[in-house]
C-alpha atoms as a PDB file:
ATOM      1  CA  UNK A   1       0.000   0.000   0.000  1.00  0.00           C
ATOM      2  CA  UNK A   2       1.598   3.755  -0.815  1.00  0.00           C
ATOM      3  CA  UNK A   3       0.017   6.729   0.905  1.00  0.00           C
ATOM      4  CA  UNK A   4       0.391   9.865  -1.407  1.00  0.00           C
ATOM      5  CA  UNK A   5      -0.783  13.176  -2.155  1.00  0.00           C
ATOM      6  CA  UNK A   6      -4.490  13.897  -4.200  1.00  0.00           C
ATOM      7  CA  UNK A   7      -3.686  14.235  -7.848  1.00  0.00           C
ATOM      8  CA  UNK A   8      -6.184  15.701 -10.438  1.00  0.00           C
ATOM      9  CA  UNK A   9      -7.081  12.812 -12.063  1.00  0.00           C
ATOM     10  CA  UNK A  10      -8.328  11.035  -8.604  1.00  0.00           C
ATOM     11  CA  UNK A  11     -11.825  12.862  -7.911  1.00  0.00           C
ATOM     12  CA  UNK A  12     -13.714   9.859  -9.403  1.00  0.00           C
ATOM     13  CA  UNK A  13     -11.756   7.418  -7.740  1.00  0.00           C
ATOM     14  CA  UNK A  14     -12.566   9.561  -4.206  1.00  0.00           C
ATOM     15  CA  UNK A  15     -15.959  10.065  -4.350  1.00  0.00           C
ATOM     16  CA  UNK A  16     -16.284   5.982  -4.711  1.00  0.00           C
ATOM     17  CA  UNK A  17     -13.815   5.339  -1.790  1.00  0.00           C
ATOM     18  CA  UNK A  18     -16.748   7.698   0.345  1.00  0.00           C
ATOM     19  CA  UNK A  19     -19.904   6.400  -1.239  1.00  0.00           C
ATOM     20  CA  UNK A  20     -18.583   2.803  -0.582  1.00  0.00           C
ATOM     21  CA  UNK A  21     -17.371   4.025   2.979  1.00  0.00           C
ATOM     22  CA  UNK A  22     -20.577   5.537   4.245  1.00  0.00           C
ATOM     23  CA  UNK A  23     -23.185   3.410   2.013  1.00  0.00           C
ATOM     24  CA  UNK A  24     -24.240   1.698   4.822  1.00  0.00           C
ATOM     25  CA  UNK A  25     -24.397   4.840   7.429  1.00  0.00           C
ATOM     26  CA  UNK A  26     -26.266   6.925   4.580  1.00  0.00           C
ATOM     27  CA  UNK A  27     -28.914   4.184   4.172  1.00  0.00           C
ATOM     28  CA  UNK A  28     -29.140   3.573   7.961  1.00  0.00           C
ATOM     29  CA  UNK A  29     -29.648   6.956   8.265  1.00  0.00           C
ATOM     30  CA  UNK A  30     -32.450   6.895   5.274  1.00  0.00           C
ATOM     31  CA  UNK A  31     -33.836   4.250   6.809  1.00  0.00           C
ATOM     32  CA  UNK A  32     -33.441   0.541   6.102  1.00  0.00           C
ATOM     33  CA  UNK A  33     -34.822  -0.718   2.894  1.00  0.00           C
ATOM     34  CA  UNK A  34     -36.968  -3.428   2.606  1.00  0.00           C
ATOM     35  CA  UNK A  35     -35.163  -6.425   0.250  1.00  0.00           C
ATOM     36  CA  UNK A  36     -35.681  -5.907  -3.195  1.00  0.00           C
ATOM     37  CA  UNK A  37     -36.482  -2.092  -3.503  1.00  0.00           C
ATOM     38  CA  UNK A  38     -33.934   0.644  -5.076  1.00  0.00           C
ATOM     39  CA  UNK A  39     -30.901   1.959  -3.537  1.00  0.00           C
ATOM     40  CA  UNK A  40     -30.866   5.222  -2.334  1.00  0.00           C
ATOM     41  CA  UNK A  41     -29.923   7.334  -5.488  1.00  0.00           C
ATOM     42  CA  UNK A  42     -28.626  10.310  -3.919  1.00  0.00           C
ATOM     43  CA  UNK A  43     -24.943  10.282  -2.400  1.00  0.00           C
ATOM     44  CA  UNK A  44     -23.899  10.017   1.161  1.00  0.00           C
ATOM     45  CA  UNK A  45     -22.950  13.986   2.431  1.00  0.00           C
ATOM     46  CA  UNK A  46     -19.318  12.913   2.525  1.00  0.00           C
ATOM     47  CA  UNK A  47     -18.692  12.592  -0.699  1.00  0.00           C
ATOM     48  CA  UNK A  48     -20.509  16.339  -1.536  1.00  0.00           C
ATOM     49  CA  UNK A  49     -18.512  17.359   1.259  1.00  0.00           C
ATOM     50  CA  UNK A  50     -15.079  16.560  -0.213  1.00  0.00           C
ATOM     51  CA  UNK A  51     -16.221  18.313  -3.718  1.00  0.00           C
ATOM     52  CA  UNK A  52     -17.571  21.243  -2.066  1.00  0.00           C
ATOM     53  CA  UNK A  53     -14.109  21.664   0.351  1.00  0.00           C
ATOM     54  CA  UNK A  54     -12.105  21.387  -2.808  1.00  0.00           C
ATOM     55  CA  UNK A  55     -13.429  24.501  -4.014  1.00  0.00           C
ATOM     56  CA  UNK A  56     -13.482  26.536  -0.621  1.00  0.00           C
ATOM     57  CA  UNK A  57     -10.563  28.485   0.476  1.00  0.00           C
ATOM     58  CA  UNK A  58     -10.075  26.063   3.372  1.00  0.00           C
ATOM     59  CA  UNK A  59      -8.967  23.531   1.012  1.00  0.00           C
ATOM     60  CA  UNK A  60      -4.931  22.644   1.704  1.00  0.00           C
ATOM     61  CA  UNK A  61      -3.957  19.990  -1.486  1.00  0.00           C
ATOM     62  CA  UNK A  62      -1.107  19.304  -0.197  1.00  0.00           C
ATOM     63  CA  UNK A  63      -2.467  17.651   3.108  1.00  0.00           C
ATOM     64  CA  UNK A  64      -5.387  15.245   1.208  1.00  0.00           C
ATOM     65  CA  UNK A  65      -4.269  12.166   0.913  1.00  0.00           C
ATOM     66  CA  UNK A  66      -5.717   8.871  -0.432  1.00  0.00           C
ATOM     67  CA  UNK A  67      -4.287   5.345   0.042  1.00  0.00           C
ATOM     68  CA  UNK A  68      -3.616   3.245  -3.044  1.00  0.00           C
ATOM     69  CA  UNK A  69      -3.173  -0.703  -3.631  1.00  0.00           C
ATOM     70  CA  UNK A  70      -1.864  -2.089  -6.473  1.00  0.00           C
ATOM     71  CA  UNK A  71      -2.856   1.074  -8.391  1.00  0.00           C
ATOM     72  CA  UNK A  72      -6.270   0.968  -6.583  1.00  0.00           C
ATOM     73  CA  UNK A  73      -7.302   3.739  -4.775  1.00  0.00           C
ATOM     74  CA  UNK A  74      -9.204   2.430  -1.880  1.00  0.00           C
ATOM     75  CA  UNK A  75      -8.563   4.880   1.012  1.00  0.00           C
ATOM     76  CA  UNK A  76      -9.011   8.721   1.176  1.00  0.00           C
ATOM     77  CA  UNK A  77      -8.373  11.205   3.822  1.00  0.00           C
ATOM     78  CA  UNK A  78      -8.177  15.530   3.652  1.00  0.00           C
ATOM     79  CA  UNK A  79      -7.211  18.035   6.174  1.00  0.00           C
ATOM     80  CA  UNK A  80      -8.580  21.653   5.680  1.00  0.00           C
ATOM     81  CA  UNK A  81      -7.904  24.820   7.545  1.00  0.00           C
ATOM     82  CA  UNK A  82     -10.056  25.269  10.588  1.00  0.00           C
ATOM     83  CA  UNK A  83      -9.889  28.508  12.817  1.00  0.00           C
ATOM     84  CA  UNK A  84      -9.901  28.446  17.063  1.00  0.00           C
ATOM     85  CA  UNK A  85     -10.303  32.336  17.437  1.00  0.00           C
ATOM     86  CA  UNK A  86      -7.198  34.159  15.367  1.00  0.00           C
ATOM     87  CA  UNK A  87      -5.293  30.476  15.326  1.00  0.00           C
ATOM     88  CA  UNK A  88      -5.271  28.929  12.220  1.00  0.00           C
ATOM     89  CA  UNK A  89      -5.407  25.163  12.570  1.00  0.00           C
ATOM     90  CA  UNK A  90      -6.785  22.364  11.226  1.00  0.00           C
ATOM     91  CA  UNK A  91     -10.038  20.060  10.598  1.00  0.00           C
ATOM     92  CA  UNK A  92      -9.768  16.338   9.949  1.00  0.00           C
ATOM     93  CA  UNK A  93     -12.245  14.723   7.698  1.00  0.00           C
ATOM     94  CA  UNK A  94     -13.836  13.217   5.997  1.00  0.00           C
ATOM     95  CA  UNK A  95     -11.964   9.590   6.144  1.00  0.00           C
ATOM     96  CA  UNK A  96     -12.913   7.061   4.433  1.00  0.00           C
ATOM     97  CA  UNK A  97     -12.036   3.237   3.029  1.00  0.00           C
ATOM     98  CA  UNK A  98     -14.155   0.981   0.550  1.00  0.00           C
ATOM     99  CA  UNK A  99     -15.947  -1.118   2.098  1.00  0.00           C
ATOM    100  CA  UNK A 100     -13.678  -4.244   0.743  1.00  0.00           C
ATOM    101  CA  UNK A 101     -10.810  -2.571   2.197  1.00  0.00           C
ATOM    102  CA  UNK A 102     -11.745  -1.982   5.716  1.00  0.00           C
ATOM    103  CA  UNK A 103     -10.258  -3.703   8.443  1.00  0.00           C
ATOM    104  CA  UNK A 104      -6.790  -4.279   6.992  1.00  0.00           C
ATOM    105  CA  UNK A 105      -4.796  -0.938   8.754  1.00  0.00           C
ATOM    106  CA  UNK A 106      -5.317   1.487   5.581  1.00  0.00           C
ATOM    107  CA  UNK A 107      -7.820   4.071   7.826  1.00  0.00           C
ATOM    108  CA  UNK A 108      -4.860   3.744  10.174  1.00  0.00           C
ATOM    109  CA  UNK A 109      -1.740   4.367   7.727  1.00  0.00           C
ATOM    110  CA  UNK A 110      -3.807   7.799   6.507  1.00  0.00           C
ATOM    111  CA  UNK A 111      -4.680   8.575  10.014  1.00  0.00           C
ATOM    112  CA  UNK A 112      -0.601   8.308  10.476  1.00  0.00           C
ATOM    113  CA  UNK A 113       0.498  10.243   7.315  1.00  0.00           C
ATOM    114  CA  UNK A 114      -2.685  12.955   7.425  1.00  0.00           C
ATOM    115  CA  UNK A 115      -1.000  13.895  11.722  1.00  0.00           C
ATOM    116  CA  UNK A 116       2.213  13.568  10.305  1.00  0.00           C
ATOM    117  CA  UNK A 117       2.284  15.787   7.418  1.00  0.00           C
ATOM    118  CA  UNK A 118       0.465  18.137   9.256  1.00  0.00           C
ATOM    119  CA  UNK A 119       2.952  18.144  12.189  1.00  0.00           C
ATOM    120  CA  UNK A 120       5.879  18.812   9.341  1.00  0.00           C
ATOM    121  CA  UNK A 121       4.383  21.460   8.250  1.00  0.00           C
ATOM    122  CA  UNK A 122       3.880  22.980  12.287  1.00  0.00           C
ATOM    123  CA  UNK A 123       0.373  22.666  12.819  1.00  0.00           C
ATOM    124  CA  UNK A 124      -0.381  23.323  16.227  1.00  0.00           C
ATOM    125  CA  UNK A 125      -3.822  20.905  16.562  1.00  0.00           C
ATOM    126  CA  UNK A 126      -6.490  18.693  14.063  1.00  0.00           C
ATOM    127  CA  UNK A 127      -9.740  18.806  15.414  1.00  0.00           C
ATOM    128  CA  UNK A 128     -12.738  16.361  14.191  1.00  0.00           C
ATOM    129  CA  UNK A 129     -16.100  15.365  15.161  1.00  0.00           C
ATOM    130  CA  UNK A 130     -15.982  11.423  15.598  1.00  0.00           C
ATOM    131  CA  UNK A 131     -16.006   8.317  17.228  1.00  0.00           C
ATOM    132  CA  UNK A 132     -14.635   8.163  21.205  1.00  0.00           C
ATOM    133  CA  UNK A 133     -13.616   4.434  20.712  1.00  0.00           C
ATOM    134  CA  UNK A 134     -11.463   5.042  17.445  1.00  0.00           C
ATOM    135  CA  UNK A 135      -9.802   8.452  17.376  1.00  0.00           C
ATOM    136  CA  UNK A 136      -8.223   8.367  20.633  1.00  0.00           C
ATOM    137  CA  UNK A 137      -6.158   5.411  19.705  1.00  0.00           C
ATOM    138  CA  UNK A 138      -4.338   8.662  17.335  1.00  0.00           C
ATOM    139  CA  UNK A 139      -3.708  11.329  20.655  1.00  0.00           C
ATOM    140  CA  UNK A 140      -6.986  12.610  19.892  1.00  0.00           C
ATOM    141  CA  UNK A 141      -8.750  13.847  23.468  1.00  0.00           C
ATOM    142  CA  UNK A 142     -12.123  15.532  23.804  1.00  0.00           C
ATOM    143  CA  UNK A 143     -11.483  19.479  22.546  1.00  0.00           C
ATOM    144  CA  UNK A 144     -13.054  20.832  26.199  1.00  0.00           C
ATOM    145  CA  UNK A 145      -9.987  19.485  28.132  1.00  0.00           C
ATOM    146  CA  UNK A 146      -8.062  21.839  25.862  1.00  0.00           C
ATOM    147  CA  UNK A 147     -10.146  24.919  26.278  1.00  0.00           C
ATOM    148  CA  UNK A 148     -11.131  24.395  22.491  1.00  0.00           C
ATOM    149  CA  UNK A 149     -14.884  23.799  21.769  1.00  0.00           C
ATOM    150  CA  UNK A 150     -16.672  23.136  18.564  1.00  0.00           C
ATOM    151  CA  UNK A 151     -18.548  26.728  17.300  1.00  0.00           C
ATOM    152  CA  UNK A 152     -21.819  23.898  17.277  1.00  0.00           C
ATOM    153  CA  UNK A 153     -22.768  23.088  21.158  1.00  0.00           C
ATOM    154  CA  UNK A 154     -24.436  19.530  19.966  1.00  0.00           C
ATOM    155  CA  UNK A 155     -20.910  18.386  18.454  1.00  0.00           C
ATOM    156  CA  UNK A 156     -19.310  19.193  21.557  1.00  0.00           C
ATOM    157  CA  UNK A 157     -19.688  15.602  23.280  1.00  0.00           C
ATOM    158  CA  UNK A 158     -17.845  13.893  19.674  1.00  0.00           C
ATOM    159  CA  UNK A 159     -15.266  16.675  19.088  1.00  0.00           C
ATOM    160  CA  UNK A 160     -11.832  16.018  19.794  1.00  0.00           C
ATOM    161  CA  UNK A 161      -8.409  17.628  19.139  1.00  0.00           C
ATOM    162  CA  UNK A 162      -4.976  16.202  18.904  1.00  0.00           C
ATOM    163  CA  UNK A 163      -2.353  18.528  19.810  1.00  0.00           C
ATOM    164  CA  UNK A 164       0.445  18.568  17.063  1.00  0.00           C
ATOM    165  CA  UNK A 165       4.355  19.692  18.339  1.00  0.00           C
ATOM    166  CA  UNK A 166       3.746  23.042  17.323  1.00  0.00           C
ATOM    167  CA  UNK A 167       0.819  23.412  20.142  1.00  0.00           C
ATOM    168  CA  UNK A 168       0.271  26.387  22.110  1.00  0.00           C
ATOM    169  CA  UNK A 169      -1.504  25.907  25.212  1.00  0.00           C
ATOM    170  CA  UNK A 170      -3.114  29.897  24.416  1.00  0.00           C
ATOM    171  CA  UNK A 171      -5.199  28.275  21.719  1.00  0.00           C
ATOM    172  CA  UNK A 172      -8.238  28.612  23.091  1.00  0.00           C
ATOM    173  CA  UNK A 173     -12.091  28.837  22.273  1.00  0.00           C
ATOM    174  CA  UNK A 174     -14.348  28.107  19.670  1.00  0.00           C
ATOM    175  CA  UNK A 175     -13.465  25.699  16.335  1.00  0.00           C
ATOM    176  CA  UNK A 176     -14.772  26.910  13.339  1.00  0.00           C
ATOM    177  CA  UNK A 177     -14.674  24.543  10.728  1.00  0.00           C
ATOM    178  CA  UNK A 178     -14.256  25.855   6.470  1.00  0.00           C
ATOM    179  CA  UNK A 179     -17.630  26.764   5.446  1.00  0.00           C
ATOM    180  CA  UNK A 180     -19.008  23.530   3.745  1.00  0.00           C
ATOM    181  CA  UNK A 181     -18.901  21.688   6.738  1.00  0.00           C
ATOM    182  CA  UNK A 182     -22.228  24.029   7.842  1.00  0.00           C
ATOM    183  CA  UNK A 183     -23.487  23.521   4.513  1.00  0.00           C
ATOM    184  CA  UNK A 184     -24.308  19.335   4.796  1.00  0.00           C
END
């Protein structure tokens, strides 16, 4: 498996990694179909999400990533720039693997190389809105222990922030996410 950088040419190949990764959340959340009748036609938010962050002025290139086997691209994962007050920093998400990928490391290895890069490049924090049983396992706490709170109050009991080497214990306050995340 290679971790790189986004190239042009890998949109298609993204949105599938997302509507394979969240098929089963977006029709759980669409309700469950009885067998037999249509899949949902419309797209889970994620992959909008990624599309709509490409073309907002949080997007960073250099820090979405996807995961590729065997010239496969089955893993995806973007950081975009965030705000806590006047500090610039950083929103993970969305992260996703096809579904016939999952479960062999690859969400881990672009967990790994999304922190890393980001920490290279002297990031002081990621925050994200996401699972309490995974994301910890990355240095990821819950954002109140730092003083840093999502801008939402209903997010606040799933966000979580992983200070980066560059972290300054002043950065403090609300996260504000780039704009398309209030646009799902």
């Amino acid at each position: 498996m290679l971790i790189r950088r986004e190239r042009t040419g890998d949109n298609a190949a993204i949105d599938a990694v997302h509507r394979s990764a969240f098929a089963r959340e977006f029709a759980n959340a669409n309700g469950d179909r009885p067998p037999g009748s249509p899949a949902p036609t419309a797209d889970p938010v994620e992959v909008g999400l990624v599309r709509q962050l490409r073309d907002s002025s949080g997007w960073m290139p250099t820090l979405s990533m996807v995961a590729e086997s065997h010239d496969d691209i089955v893993g995806h994962v973007c950081l975009t720039r965030a705000g806590v007050g006047p500090f610039p920093v950083l929103a993970l998400g969305p992260i996703g693997v096809r579904a016939d990928a999952q479960a062999h490391g690859i969400g881990s290895a672009l967990m790994h190389a999304a922190l890393g890069a980001a920490d290279a490049l002297d990031e002081p924090l990621v925050g994200l809105l996401g699972s309490l049983d995974y994301y910890p396992r990355f240095g990821f706490v819950p954002g109140v222990r730092l003083g840093i709170t999502p801008d939402q109050a209903d997010w606040t009991s799933h966000f979580q922030i992983r200070a980066l080497a560059a972290y300054d214990p002043e950065i403090k306050g609300e996260f504000r996410y780039a704009d398309p995340f209030y646009e799902l």
